[in-house]
Protein backbone atom coordinates (compact mmCIF):
# COMPACT_ATOMS: atom_id res chain seq x y z
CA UNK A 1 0.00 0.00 0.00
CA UNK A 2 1.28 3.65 -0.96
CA UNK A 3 2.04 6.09 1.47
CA UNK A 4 0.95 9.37 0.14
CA UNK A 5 1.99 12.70 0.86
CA UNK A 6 -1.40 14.74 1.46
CA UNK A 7 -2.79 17.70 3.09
CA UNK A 8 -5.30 18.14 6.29
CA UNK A 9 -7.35 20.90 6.55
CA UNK A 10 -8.39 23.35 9.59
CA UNK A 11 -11.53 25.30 9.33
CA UNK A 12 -11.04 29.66 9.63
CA UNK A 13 -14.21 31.35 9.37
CA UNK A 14 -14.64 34.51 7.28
CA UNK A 15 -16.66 36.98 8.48
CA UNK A 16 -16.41 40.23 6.29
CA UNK A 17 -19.56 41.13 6.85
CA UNK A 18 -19.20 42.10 10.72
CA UNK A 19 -17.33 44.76 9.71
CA UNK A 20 -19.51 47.38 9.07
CA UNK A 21 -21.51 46.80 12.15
CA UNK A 22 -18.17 47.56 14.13
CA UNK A 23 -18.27 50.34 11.79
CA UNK A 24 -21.62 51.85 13.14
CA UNK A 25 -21.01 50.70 16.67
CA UNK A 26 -18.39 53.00 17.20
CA UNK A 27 -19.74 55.88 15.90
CA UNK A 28 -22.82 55.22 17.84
CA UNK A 29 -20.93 54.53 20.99
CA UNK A 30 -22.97 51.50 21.60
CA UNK A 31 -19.91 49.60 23.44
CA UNK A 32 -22.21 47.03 24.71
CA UNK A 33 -23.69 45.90 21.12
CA UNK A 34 -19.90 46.04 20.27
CA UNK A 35 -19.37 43.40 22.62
CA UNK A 36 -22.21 41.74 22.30
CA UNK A 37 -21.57 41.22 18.55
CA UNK A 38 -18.39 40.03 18.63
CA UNK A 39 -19.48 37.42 21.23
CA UNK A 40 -22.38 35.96 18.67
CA UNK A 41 -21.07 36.93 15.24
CA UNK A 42 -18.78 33.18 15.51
CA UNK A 43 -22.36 31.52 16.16
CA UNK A 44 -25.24 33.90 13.82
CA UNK A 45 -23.20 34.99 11.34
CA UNK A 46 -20.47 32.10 10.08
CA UNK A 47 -20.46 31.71 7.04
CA UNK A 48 -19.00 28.81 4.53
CA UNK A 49 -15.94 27.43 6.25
CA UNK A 50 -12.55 28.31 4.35
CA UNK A 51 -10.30 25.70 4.55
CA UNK A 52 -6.29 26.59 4.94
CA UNK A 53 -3.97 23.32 4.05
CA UNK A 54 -1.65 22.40 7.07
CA UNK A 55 1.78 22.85 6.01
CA UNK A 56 3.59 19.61 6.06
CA UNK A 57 7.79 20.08 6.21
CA UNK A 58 9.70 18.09 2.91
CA UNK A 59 10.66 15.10 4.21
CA UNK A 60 7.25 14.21 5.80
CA UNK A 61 4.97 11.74 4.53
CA UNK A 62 0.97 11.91 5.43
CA UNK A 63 -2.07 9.37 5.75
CA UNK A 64 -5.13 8.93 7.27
CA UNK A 65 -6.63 6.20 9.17
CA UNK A 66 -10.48 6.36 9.47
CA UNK A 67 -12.61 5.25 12.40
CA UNK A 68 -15.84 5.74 14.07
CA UNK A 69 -15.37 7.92 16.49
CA UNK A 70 -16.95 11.52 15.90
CA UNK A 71 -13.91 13.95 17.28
CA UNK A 72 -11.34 11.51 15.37
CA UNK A 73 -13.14 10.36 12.16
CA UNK A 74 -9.71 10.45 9.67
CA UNK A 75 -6.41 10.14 12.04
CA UNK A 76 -3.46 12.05 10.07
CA UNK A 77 -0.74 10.35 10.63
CA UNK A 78 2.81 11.66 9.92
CA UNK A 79 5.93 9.89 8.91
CA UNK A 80 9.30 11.04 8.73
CA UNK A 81 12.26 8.17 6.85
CA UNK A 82 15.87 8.37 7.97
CA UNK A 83 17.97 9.91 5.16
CA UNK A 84 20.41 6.75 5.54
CA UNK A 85 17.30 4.48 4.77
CA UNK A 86 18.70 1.14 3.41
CA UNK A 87 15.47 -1.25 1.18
CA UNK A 88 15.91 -4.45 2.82
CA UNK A 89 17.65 -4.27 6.00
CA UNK A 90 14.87 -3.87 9.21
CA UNK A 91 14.72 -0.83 10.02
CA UNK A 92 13.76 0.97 13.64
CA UNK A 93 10.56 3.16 14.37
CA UNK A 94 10.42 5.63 17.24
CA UNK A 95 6.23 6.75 17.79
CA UNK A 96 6.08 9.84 19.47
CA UNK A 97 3.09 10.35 21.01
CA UNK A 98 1.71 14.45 21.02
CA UNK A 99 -0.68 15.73 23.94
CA UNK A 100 -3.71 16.87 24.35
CA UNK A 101 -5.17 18.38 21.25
CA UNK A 102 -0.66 18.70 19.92
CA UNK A 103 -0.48 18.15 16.80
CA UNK A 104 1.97 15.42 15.49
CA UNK A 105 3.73 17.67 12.77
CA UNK A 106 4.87 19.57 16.30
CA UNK A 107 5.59 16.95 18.02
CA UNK A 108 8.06 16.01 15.62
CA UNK A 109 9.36 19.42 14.78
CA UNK A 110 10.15 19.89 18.87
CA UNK A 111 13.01 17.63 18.75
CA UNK A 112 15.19 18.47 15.77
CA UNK A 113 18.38 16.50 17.76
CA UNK A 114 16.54 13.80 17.92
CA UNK A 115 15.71 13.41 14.11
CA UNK A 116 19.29 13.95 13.75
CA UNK A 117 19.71 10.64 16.38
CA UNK A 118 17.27 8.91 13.95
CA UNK A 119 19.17 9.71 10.76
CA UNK A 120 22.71 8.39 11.98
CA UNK A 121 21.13 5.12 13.58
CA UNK A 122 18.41 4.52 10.70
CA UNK A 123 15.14 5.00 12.68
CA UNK A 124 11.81 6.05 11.02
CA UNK A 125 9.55 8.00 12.79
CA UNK A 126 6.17 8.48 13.59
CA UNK A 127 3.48 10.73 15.34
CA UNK A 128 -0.03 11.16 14.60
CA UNK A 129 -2.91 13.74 15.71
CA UNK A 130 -5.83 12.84 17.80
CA UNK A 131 -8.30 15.29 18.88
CA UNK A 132 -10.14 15.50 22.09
CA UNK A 133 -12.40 17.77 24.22
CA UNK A 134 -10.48 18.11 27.68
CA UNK A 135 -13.18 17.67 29.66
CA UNK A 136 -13.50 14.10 27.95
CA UNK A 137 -10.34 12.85 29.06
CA UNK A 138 -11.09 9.87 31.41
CA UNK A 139 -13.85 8.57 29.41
CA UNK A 140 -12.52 5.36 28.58
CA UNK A 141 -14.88 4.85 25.59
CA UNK A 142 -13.63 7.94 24.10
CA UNK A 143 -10.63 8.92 25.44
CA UNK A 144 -7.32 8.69 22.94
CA UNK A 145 -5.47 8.08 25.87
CA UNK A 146 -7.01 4.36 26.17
CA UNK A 147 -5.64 2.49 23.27
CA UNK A 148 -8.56 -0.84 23.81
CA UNK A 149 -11.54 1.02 22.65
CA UNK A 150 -10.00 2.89 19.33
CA UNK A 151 -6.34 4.35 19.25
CA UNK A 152 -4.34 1.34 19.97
CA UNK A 153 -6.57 -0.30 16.68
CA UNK A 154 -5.43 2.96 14.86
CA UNK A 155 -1.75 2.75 15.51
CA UNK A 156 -1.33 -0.46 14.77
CA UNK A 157 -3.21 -0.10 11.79
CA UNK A 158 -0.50 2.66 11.28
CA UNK A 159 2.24 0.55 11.81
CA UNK A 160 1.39 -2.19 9.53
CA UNK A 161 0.61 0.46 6.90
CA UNK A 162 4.43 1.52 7.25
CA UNK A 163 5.36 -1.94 7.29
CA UNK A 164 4.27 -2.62 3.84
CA UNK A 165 5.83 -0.37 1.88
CA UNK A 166 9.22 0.10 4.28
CA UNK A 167 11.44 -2.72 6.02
CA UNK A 168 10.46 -1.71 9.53
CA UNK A 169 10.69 -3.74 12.49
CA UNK A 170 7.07 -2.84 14.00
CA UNK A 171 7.94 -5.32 17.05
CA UNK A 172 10.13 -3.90 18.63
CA UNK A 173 9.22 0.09 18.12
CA UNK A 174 10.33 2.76 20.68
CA UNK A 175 7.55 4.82 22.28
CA UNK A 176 7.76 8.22 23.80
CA UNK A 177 4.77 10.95 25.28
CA UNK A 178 4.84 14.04 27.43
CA UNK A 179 1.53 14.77 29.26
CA UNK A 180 -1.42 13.02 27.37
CA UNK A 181 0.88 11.48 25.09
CA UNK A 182 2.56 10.05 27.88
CA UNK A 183 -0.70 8.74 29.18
CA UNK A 184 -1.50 6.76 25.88
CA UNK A 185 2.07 5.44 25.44
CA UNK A 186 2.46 4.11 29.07
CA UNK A 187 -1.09 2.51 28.18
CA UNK A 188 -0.36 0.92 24.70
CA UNK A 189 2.80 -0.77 26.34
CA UNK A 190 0.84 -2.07 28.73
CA UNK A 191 -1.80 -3.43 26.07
CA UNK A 192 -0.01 -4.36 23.30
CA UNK A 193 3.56 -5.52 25.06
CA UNK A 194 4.43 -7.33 21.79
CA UNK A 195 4.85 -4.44 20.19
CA UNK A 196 7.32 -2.32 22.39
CA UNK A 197 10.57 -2.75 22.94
CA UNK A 198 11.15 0.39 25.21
CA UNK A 199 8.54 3.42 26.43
CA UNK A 200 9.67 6.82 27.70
CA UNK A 201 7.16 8.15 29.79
CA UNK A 202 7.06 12.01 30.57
CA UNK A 203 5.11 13.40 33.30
CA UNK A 204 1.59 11.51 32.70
CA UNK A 205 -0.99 12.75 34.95
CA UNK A 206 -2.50 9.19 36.11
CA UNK A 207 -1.54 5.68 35.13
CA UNK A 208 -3.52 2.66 34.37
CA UNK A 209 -2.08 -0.57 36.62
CA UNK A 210 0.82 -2.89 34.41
CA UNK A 211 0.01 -6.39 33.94
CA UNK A 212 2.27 -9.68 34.37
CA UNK A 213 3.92 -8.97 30.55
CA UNK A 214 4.86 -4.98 31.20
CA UNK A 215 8.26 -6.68 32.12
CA UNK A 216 8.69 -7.37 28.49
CA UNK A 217 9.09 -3.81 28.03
CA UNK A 218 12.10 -1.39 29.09
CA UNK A 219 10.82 1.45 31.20
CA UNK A 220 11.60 4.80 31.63
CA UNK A 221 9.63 7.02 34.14
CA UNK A 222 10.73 11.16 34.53
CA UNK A 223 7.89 13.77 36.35
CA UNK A 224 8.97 17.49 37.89
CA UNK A 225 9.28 17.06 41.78
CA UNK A 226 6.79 19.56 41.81
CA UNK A 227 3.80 18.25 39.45
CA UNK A 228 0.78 16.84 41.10
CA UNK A 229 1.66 13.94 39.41
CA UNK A 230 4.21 13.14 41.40
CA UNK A 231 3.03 10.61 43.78
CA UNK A 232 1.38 8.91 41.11
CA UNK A 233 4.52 8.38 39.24
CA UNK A 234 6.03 6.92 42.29
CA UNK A 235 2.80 4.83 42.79
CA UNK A 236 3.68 3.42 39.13
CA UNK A 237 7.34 2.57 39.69
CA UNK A 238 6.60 0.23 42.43
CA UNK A 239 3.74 -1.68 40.64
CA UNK A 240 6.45 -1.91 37.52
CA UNK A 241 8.39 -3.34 40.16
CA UNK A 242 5.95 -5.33 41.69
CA UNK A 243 5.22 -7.05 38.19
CA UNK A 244 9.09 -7.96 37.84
CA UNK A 245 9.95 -5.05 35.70
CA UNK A 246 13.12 -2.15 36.34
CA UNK A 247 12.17 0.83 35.24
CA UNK A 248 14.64 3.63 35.05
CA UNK A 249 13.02 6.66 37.50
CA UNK A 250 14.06 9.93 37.22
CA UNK A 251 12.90 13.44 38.74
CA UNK A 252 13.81 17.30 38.52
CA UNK A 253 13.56 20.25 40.78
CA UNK A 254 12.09 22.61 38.54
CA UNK A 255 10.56 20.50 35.91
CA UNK A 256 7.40 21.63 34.70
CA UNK A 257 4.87 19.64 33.59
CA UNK A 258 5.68 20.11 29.69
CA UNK A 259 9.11 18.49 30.44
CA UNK A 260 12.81 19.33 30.82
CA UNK A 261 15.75 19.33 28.33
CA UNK A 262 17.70 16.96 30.87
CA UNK A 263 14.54 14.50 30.61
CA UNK A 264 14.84 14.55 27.22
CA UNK A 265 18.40 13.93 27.03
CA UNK A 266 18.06 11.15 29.02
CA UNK A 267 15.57 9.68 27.32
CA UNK A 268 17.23 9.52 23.77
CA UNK A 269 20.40 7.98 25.41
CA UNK A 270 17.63 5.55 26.86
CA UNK A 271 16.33 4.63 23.52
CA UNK A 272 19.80 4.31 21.89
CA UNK A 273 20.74 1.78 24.52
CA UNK A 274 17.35 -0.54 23.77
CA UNK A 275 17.74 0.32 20.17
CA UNK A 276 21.74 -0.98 20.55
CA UNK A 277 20.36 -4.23 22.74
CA UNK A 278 18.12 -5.30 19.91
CA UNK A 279 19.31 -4.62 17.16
CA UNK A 280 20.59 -8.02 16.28
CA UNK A 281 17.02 -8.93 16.54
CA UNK A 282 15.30 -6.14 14.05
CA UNK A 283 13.25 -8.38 11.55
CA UNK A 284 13.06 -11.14 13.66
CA UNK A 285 10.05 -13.26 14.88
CA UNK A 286 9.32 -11.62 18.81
CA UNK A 287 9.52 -14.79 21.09
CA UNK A 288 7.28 -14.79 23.82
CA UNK A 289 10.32 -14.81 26.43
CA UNK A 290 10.49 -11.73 29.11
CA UNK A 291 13.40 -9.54 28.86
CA UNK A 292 14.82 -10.83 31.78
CA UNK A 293 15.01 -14.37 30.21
CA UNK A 294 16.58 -13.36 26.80
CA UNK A 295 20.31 -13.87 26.70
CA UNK A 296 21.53 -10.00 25.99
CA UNK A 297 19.08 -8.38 28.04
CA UNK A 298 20.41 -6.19 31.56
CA UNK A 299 17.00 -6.50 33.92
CA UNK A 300 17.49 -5.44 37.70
CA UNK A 301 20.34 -6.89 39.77
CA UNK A 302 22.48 -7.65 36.49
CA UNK A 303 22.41 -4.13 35.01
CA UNK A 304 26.14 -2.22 36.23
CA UNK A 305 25.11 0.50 37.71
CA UNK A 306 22.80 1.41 40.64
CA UNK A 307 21.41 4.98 41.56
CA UNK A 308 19.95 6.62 44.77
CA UNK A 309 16.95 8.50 44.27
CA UNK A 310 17.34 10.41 47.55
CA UNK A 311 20.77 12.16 46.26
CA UNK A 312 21.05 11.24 42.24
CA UNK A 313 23.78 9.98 42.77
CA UNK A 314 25.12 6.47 41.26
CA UNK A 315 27.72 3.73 41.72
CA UNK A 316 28.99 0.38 40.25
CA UNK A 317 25.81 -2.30 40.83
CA UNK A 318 27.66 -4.62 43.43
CA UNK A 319 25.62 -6.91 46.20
CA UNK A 320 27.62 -4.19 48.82
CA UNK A 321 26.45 -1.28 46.85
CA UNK A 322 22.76 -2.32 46.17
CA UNK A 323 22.35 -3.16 50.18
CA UNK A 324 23.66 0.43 51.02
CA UNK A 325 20.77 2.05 49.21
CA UNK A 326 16.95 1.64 50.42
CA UNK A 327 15.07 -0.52 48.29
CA UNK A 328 12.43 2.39 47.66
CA UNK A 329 15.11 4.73 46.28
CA UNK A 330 17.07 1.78 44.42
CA UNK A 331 17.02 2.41 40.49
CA UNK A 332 19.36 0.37 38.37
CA UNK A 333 21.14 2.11 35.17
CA UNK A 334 21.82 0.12 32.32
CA UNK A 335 24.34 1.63 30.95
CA UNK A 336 27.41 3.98 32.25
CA UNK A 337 26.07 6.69 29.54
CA UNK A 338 22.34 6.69 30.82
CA UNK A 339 24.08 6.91 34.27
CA UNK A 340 25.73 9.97 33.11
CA UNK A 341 22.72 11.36 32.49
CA UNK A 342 20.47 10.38 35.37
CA UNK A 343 23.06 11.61 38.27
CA UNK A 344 26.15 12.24 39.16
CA UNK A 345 28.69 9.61 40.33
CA UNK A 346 29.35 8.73 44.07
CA UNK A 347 32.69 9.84 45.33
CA UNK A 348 34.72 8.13 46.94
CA UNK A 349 35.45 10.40 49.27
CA UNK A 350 31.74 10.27 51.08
């Protein structure tokens, strides 16, 4: 099936005939019909909607995935293929999730270093735009944020869409949201384990519980000390744990609830890790194995470094080491560069 680079429309109303009302209102000094018609001219005098294409950067392909659902009847989905892109050899996909009501050409466009990430290791990339009214957010029915009742359907509709034109590993894809993205991402890995190799999750707002397969998936977990979502991001790194899953926790002083640069530093090294884990596997069957039973995966006690969330500070993952630090503030690091980027080292001197 083609991909095919297309245009989605947003609806401007023009309303040249208010004009000369505003006209007569001032000269009349009637300030209050002023106001008053700029409050109803939207609703009593629209007329026929213009439509203005949404500009779509070269480089970016565009589809649409139809459903039922009133608010999200065509899903544009966006797709951006690394300039390295080699027919034949299985290639990566990073999904980044937008928020509430962000649209995906944004999302993408917010993290230019991480396209150029994408372009040296060969990952495509792909975000999407779901609409929603706020107010509708928990509804579980219509909610993007819960992938069972529609969105999941859609992206993996998405992904096998990619799949058929490009050699893309849609396995083993890398998942990453901030705010209501981070909400449906968290979610999807949860649902559709299969499918996710590792899931950056960036200050989501409420979580739904994992299941005995989240420990299939690499986990990593950032929120600003300071969001209300705080304890509830704590409340989800123990039931990761609980489930037999190490998920890599991380807070910031300061953080708002859009995010942090260090978060996002951290979680690109993240996904370069997983991406460098499995990448002997791209194009492979998925076995049904955890990651802590397949050969080259690092899961808990085995990873080499272990971090103290009380201090952010980190040291060589030794049965000594691991017993110093409480078991509520014990994070393991997989990887001395993700360590770099999660704290600072321990001296030796303390």
């Amino acid at each position: 099936m083609n991909i095919e680079t297309s245009s989605i429309y947003v609806k401007v109303y023009d309303l040249p005939h208010v004009y000369h009302k505003v006209a007569r209102c001032l000269s009349s000094g009637y300030a209050l019909y002023l106001g008053l018609l700029f409050a109803t001219a939207t609703v009593l005098h629209a007329e026929k909607p213009v439509v203005v294409p949404e500009v779509v950067p070269e480089g970016i392909q565009t589809f649409t995935i139809k459903t039922r659902m009133e608010a999200n009847k065509e899903v544009p989905f966006y797709l951006r293929v690394p300039q390295n892109y080699r027919p034949g050899k299985a290639h990566r996909l990073l999904f980044l999730c937008p928020g509430l009501n962000l649209g995906g050409i944004k999302k993408i466009g917010m993290y230019p270093e991480w396209m150029k990430v994408a372009d040296d290791r060969g990952w495509f990339v792909l975000s999407c735009t779901f609409h929603m009214p706020a107010e509708g957010n928990k509804d579980r029915k219509f909610s993007f944020y819960y992938p069972e009742e529609f969105s999941g359907k859609v992206v993996l509709e998405a992904l096998k869409r990619v799949s058929e034109k490009y050699s893309v590993d849609v396995d083993r894809i890398l998942m990453e949201g901030q705010s209501g993205g981070a909400q449906f991402v968290h979610r999807f890995a949860v649902w559709a384990p299969d499918r996710v190799i590792a899931v950056a999750v960036n200050s989501s707002s409420w979580f739904d519980p994992p299941n005995a397969q989240s420990n299939r998936v690499a986990w990593l977990m950032t929120i600003g000390e300071s969001d209300n979502s705080f304890s509830n991001s704590l409340e989800m790194v123990d039931r990761l744990r609980q489930v037999g899953a190490a998920p890599l926790f991380r807070s910031y002083i300061g953080m708002l609830h859009e995010g942090c640069w260090e978060a996002n530093e951290l979680t690109i090294e993240f996904f370069k890790f997983h991406d460098s884990r499995t990448q002997h596997e791209l194009g492979k069957p998925r076995d049904g194995f955890t990651i802590a039973n397949q050969p080259l995966a690092l899961q808990g006690e085995k990873m080499p470094y272990v971090g103290d969330s009380q201090d952010w500070e980190y040291v060589p993952n030794t049965p000594e080491e691991r017993e110093n630090i409480a078991e509520d503030y014990r994070v393991y690091i997989p990887s001395e560069e993700v360590a770099k980027l999660w704290g600072k080292p321990k001296s030796d001197e303390e």
